[in-house]
N, C-alpha and C. Protein backbone atom coordinates (compact mmCIF):
# COMPACT_ATOMS: atom_id res chain seq x y z
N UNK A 1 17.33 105.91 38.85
CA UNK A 1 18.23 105.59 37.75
C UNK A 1 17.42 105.53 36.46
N UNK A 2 16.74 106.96 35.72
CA UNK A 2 16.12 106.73 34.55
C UNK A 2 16.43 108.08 33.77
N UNK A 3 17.38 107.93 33.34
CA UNK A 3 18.00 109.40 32.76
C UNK A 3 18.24 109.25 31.43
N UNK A 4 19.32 108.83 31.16
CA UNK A 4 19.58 108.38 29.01
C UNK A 4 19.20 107.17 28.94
N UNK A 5 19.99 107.40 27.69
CA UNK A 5 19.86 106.01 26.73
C UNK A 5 21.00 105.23 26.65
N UNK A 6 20.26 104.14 26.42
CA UNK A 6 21.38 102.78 26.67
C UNK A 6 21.71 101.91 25.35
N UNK A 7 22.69 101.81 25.21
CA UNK A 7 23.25 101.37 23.56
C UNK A 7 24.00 100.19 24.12
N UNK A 8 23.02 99.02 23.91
CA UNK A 8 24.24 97.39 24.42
C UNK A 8 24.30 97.06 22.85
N UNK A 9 25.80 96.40 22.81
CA UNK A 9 26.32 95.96 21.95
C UNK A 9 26.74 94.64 22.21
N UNK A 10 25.97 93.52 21.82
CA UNK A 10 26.39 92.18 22.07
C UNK A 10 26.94 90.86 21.66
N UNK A 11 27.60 90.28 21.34
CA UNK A 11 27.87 89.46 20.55
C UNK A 11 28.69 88.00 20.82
N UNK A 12 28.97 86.91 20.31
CA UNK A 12 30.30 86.13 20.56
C UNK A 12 31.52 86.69 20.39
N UNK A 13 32.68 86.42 21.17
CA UNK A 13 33.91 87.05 21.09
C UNK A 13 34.38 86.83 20.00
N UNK A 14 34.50 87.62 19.37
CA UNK A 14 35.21 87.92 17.77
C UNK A 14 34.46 88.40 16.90
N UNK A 15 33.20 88.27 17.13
CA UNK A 15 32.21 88.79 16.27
C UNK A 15 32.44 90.49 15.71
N UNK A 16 33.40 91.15 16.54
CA UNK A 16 33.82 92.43 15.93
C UNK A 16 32.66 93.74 16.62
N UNK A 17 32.26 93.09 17.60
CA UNK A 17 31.29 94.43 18.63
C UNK A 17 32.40 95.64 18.84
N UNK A 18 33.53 95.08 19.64
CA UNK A 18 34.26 96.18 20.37
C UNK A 18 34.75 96.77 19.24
N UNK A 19 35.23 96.69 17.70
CA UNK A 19 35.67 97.60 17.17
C UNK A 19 34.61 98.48 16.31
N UNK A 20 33.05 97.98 16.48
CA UNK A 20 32.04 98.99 15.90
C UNK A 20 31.98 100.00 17.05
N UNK A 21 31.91 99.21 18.42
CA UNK A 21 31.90 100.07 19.79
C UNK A 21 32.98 101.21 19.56
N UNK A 22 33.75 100.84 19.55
CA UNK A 22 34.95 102.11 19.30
C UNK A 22 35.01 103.06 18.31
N UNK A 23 34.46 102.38 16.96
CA UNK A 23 34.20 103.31 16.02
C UNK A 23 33.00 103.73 16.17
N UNK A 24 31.87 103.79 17.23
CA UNK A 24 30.77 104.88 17.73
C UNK A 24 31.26 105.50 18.60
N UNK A 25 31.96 105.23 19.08
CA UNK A 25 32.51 106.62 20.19
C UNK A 25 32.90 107.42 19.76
N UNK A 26 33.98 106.92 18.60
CA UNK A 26 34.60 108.42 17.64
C UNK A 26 33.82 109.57 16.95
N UNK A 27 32.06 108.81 17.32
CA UNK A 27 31.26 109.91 16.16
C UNK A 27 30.67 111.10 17.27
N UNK A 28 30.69 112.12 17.75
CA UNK A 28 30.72 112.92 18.65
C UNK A 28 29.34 113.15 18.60
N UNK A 29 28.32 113.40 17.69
CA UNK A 29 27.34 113.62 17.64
C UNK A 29 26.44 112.36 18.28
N UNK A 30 26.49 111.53 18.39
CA UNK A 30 26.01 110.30 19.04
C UNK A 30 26.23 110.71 20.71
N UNK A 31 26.96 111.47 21.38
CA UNK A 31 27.19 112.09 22.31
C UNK A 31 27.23 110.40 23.48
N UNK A 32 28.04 109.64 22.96
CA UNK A 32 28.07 108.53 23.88
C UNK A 32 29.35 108.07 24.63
N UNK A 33 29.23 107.64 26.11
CA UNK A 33 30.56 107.22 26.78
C UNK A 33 30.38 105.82 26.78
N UNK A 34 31.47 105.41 26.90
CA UNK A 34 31.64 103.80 26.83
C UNK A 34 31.67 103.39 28.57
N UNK A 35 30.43 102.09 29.14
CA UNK A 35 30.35 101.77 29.97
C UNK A 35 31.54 100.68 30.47
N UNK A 36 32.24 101.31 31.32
CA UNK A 36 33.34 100.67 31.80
C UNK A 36 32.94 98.84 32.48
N UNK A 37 32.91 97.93 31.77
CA UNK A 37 32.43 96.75 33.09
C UNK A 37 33.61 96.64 34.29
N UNK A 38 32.93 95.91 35.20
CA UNK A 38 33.98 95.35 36.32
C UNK A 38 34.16 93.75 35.44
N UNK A 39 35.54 93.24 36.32
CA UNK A 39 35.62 92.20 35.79
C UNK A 39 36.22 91.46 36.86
N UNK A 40 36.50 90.13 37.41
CA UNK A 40 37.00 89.12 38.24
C UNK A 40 38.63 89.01 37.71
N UNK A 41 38.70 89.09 36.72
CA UNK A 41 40.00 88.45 36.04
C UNK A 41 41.03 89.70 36.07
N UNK A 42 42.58 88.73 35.78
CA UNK A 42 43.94 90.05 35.38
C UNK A 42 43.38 90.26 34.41
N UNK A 43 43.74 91.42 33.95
CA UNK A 43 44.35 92.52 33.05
C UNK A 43 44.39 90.99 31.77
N UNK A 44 44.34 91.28 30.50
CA UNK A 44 45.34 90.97 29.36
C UNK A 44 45.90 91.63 28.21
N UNK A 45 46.91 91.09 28.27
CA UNK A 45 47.55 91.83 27.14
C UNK A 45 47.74 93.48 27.38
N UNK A 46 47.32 94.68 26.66
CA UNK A 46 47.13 95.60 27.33
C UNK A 46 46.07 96.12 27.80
N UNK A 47 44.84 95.69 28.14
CA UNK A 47 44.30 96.31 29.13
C UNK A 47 44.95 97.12 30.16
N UNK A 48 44.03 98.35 30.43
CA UNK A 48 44.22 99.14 31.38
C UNK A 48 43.05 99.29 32.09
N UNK A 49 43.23 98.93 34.05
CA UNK A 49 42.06 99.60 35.15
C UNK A 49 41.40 100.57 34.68
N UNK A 50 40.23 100.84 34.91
CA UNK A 50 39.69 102.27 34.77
C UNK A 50 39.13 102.36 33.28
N UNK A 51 40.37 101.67 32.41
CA UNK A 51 39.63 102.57 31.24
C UNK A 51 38.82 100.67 29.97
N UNK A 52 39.54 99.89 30.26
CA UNK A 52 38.72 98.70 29.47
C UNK A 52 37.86 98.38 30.30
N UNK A 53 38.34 97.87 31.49
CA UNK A 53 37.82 96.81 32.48
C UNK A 53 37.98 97.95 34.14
N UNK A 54 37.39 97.69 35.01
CA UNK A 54 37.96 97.62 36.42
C UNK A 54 37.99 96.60 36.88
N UNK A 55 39.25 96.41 37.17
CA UNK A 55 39.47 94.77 37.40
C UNK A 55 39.58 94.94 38.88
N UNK A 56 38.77 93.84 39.26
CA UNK A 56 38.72 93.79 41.20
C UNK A 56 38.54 92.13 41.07
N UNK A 57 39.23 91.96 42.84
CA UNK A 57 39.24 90.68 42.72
C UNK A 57 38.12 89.90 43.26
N UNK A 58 37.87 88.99 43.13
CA UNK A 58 36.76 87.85 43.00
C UNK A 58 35.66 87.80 44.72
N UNK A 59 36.76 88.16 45.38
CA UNK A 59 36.20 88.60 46.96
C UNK A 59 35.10 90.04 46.91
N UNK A 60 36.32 90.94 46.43
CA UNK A 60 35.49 91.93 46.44
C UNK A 60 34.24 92.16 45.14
N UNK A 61 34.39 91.31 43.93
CA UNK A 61 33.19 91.68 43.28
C UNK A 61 32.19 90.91 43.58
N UNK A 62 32.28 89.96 44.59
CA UNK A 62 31.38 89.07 45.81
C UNK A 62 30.24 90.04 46.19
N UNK A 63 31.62 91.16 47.21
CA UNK A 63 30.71 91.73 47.90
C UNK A 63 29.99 93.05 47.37
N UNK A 64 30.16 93.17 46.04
CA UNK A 64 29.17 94.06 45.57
C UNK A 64 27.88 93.23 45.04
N UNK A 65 28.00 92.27 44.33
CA UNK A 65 26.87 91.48 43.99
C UNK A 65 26.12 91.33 45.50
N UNK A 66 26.55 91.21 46.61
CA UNK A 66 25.58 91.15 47.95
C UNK A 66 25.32 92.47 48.00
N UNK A 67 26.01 93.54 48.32
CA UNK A 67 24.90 94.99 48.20
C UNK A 67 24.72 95.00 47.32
N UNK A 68 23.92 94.22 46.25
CA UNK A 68 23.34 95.13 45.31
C UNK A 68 23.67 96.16 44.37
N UNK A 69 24.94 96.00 43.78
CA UNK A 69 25.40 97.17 43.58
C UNK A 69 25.93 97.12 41.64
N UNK A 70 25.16 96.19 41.35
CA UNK A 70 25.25 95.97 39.84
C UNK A 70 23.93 95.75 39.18
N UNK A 71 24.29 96.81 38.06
CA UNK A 71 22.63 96.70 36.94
C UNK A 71 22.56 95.17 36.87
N UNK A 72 23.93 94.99 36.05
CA UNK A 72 23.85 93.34 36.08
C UNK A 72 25.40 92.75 36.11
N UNK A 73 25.33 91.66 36.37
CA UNK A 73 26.29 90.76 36.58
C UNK A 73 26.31 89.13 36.17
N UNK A 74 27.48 88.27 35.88
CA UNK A 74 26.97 87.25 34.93
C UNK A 74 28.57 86.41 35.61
N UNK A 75 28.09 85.10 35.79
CA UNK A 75 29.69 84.73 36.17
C UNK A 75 29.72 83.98 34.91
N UNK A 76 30.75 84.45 33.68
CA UNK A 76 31.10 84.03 32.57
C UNK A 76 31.64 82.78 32.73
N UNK A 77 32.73 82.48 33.17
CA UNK A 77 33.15 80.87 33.36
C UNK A 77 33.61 81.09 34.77
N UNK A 78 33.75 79.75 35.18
CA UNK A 78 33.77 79.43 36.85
C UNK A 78 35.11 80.39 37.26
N UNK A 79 34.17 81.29 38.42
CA UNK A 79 35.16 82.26 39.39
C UNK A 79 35.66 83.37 38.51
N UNK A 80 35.07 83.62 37.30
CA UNK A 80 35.43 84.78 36.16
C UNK A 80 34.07 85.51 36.17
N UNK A 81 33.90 86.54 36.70
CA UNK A 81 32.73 87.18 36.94
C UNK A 81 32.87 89.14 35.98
N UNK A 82 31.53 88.95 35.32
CA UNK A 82 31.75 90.34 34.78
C UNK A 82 30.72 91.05 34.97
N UNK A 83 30.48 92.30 34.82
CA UNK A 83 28.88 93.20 35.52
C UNK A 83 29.50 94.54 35.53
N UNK A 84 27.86 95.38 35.43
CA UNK A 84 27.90 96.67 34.91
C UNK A 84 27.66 97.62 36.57
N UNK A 85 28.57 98.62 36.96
CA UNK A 85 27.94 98.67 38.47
C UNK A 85 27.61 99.93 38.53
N UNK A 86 26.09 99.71 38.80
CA UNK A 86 24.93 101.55 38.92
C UNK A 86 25.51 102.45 39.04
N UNK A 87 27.04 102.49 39.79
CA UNK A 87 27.55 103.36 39.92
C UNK A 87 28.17 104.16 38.61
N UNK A 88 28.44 103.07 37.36
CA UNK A 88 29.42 103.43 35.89
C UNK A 88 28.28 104.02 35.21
N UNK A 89 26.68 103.59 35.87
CA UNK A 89 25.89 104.32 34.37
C UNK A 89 25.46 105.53 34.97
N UNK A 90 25.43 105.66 36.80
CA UNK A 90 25.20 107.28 36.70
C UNK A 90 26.21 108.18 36.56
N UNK A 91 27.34 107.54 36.77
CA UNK A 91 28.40 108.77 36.37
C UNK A 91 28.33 109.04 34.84
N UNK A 92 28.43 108.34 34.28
CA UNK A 92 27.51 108.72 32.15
C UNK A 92 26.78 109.48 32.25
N UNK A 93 25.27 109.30 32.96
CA UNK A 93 24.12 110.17 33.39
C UNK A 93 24.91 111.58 33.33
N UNK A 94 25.46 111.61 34.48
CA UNK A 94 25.62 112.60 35.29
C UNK A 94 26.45 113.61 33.69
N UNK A 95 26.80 113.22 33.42
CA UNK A 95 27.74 113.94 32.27
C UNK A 95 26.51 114.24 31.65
N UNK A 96 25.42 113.80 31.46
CA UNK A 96 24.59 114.17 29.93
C UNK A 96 24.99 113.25 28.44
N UNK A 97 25.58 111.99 28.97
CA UNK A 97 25.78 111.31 27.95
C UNK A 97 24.93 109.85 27.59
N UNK A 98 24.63 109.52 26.58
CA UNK A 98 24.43 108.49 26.20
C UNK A 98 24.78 106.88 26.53
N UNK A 99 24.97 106.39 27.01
CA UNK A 99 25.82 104.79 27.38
C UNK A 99 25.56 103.51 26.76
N UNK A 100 26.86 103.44 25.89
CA UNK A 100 27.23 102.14 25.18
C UNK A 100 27.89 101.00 25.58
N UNK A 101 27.25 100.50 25.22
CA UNK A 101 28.03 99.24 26.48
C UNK A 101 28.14 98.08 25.43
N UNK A 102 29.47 97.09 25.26
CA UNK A 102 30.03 96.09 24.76
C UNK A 102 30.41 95.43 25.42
N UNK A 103 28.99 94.54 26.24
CA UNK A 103 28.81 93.18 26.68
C UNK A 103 28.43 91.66 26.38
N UNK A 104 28.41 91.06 27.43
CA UNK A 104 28.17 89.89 26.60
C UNK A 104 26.70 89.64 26.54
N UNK A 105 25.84 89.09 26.12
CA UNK A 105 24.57 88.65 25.53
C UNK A 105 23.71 88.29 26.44
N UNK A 106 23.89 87.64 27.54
CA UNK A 106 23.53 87.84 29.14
C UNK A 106 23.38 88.88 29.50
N UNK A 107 24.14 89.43 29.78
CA UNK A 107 24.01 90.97 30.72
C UNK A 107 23.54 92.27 29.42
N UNK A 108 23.60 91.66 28.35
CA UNK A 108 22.42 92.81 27.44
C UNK A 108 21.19 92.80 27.82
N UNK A 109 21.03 91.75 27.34
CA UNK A 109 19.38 91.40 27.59
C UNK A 109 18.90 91.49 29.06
N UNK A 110 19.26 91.60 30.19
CA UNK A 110 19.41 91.63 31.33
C UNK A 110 19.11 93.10 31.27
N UNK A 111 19.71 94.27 30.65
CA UNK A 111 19.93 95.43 30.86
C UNK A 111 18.37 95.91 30.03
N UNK A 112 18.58 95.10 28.68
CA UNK A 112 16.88 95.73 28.05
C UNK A 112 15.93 95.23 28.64
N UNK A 113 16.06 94.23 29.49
CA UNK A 113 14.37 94.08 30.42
C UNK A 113 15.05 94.69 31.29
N UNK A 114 15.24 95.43 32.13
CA UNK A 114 15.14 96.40 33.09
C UNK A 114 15.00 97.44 32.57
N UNK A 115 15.64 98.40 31.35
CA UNK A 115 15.09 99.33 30.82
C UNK A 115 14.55 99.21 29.06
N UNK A 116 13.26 99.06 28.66
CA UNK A 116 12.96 98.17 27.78
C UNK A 116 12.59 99.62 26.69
N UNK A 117 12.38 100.80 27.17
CA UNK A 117 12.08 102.14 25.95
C UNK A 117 13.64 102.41 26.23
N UNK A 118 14.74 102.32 27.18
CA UNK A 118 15.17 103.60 26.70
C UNK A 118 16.75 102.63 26.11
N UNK A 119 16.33 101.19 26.09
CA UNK A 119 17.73 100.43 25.57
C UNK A 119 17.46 100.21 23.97
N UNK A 120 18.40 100.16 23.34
CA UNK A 120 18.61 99.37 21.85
C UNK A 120 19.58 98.46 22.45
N UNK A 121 19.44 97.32 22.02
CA UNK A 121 19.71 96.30 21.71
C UNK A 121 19.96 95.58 20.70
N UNK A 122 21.24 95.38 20.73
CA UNK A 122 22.10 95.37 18.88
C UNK A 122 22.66 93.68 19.07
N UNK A 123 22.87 92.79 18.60
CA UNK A 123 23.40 91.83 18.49
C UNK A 123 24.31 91.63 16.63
N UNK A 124 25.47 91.54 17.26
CA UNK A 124 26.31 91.36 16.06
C UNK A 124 26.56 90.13 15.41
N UNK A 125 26.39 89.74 14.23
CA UNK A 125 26.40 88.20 14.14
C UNK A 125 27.79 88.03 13.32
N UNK A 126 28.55 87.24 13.68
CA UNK A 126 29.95 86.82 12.46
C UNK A 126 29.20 86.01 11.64
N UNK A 127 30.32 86.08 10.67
CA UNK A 127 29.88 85.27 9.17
C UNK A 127 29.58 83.73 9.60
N UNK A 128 30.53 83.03 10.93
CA UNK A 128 30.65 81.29 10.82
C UNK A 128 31.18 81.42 12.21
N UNK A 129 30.79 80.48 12.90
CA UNK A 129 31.58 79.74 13.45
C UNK A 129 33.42 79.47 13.41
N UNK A 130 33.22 79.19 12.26
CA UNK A 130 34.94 78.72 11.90
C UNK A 130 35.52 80.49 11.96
N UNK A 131 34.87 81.21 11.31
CA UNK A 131 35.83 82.54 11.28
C UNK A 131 36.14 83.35 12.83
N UNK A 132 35.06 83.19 13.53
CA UNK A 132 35.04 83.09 14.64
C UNK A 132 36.56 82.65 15.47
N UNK A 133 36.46 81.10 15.33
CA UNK A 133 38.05 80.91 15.94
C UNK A 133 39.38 81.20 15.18
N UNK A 134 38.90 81.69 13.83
CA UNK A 134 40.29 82.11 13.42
C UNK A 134 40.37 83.02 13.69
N UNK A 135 39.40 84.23 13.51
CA UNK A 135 39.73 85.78 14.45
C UNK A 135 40.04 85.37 15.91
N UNK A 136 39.52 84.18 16.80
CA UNK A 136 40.32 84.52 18.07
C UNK A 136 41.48 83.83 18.03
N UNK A 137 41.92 82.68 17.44
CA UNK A 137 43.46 82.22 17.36
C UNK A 137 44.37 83.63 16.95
N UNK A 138 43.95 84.90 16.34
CA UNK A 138 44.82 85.56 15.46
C UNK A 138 44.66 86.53 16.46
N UNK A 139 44.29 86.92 17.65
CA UNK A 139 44.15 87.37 18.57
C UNK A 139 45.32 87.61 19.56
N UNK A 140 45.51 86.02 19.65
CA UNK A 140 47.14 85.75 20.45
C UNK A 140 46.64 85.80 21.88
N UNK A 141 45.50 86.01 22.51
CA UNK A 141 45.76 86.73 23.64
C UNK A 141 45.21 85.09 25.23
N UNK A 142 44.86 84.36 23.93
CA UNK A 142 44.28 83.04 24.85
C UNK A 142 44.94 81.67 24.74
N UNK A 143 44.65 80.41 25.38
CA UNK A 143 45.38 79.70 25.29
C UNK A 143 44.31 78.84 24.41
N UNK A 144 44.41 77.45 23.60
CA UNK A 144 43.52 76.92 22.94
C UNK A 144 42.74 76.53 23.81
N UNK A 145 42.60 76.02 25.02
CA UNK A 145 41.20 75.94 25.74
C UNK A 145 40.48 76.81 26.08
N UNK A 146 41.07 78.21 26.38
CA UNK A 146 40.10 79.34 26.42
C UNK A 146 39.17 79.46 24.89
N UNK A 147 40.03 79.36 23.86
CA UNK A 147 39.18 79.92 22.37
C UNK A 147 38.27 79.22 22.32
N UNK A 148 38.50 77.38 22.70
CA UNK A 148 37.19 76.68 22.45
C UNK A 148 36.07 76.53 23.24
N UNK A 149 36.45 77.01 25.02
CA UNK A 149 35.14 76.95 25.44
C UNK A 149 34.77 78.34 25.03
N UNK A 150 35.32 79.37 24.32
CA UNK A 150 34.54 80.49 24.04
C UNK A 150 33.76 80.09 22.62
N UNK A 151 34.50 79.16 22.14
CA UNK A 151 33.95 78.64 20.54
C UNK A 151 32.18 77.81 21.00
N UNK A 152 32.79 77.24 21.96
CA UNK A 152 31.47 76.64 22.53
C UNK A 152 30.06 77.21 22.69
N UNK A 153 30.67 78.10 23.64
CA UNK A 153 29.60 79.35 24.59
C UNK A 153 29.13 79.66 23.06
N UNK A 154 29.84 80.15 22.14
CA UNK A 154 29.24 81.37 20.79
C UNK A 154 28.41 80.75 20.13
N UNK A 155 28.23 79.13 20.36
CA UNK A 155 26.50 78.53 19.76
C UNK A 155 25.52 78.81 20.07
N UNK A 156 25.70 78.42 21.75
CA UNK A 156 24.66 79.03 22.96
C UNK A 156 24.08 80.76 22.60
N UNK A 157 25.64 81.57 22.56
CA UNK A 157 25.27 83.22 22.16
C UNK A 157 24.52 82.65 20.94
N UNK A 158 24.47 82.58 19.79
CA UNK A 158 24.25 82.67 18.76
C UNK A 158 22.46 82.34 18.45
N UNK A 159 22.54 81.65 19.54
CA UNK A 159 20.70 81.47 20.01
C UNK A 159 19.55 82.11 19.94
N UNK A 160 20.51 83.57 20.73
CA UNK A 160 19.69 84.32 21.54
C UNK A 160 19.73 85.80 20.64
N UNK A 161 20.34 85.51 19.60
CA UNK A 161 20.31 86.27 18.49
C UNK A 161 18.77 87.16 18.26
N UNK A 162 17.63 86.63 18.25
CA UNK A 162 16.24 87.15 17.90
C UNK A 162 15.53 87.96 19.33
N UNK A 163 16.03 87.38 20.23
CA UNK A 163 15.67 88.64 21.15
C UNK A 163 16.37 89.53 21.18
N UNK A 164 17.20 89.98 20.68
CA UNK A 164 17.84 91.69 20.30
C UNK A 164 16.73 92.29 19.33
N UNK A 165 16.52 93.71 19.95
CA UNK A 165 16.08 94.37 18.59
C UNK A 165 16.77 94.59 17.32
N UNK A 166 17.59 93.97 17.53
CA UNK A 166 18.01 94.47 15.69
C UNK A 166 19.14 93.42 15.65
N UNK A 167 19.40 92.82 14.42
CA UNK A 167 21.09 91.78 14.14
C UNK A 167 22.01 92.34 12.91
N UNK A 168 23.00 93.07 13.41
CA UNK A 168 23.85 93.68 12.37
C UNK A 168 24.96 91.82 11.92
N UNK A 169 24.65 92.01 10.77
CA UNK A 169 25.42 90.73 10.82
C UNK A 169 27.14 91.34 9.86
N UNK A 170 28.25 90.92 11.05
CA UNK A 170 29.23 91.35 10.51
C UNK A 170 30.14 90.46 9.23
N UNK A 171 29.60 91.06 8.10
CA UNK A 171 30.43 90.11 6.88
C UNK A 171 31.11 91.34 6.57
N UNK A 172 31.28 92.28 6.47
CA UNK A 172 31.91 92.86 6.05
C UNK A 172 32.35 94.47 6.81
N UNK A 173 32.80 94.73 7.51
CA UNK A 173 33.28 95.40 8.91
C UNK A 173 33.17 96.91 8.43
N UNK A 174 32.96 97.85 7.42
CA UNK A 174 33.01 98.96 6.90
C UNK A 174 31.38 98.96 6.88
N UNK A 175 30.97 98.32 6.38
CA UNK A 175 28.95 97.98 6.14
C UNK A 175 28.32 97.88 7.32
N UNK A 176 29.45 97.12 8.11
CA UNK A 176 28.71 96.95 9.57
C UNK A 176 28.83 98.07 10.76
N UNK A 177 29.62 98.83 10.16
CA UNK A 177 30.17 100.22 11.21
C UNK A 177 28.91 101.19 10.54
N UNK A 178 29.18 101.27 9.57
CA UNK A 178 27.63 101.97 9.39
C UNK A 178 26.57 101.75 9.60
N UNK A 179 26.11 100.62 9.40
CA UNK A 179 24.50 100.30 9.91
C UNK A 179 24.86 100.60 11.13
N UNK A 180 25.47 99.91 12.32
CA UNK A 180 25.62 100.89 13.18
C UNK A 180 25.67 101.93 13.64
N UNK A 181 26.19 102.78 13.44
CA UNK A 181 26.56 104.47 13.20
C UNK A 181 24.77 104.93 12.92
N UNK A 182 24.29 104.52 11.50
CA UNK A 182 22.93 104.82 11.42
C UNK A 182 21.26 104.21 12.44
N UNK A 183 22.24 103.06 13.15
CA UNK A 183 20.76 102.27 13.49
C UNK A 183 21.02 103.71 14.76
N UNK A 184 22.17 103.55 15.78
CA UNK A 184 22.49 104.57 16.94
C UNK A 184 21.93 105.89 16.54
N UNK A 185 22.48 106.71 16.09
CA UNK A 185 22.06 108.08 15.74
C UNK A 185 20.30 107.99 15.47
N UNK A 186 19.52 106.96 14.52
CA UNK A 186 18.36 107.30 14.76
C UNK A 186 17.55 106.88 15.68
N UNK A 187 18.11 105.72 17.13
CA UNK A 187 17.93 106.06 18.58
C UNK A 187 17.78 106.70 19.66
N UNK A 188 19.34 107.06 19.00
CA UNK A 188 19.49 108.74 19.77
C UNK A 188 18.82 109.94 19.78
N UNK A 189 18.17 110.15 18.01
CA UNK A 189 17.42 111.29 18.28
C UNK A 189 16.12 111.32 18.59
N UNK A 190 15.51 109.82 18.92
CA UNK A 190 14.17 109.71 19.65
C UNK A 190 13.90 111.29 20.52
């Protein structure tokens, strides 16, 4: 398993990763697929199998963590388990593509010490705390105890900020799609 390059995108939830993630996929020349995670949990909102998440249930993503069968894996909150499985980055491989991945801050760093030349490692920073839970209250998609132990966790994330190679800090979401766009592309053409 040592073929492309690996583009983790990491951040606290709301910090605005998944919509720089999405606006690098659109740039064709970056030649990158988006790494599908597995996940423990339903579906929300609209998620779709296959293409956000593969959602399997808590038994069976058991028994892949016993074979062995994830770059990495992280149980986010109790019995909510998420992870990247060897199988999602050689099928990328196998295409000749690049792999971007918009995970959480655990399983980045997890992914750049196992491959330490051929990962970038991006950590996105929001402006505050407070904006933080107002982008996830405006979300809709959680109940107020989900936002705050995620409000919680995003101190802890917010830590681990300096072991990323690089901190796009998102104040302003047009500035931050580009430094992106530019930090990727001059990765890519290593």
């Amino acid at each position: 398993m040592n073929k492309g390059k690996l583009i983790v995108f990491s951040a606290p939830s709301g910090s605005g990763k998944t919509t720089i993630v999405k606006h690098l996929l659109g740039k064709e020349d970056l030649n990158l697929e988006f790494s599908i995670s597995a996940a423990s949990r339903d579906p929300r909102g609209e998620e779709e199998h296959g293409k956000d998440y593969y959602f399997i249930s808590l038994e069976q993503f058991k028994k892949h963590i016993k074979a062995e069968e994830f770059l990495e894996w992280e149980e986010v909150y109790r019995d909510n388990f998420y992870g990247t499985l060897k199988a999602e980055i050689e099928r990328i491989w196998a295409m000749g593509k690049n792999v971007i991945f918009d995970i959480d801050v655990a399983g980045g760093l997890r992914i750049k010490h196992k491959f330490p030349e051929q990962t970038l490692a991006v950590f996105v920073k929001p402006p505050s705390v407070d904006e933080l839970k107002r982008r996830l209250k405006q979300r809709s998609t959680e109940s107020e105890d989900k936002i705050n132990m995620r409000i919680a966790k995003a101190s802890v994330e917010l830590a681990t900020a300096p072991q990323f190679d690089t901190i796009i800090k998102n104040y302003d979401l047009d500035t931050a799609k580009e430094e992106a766009y530019q930090l990727v592309k001059d990765f890519v053409s290593k």
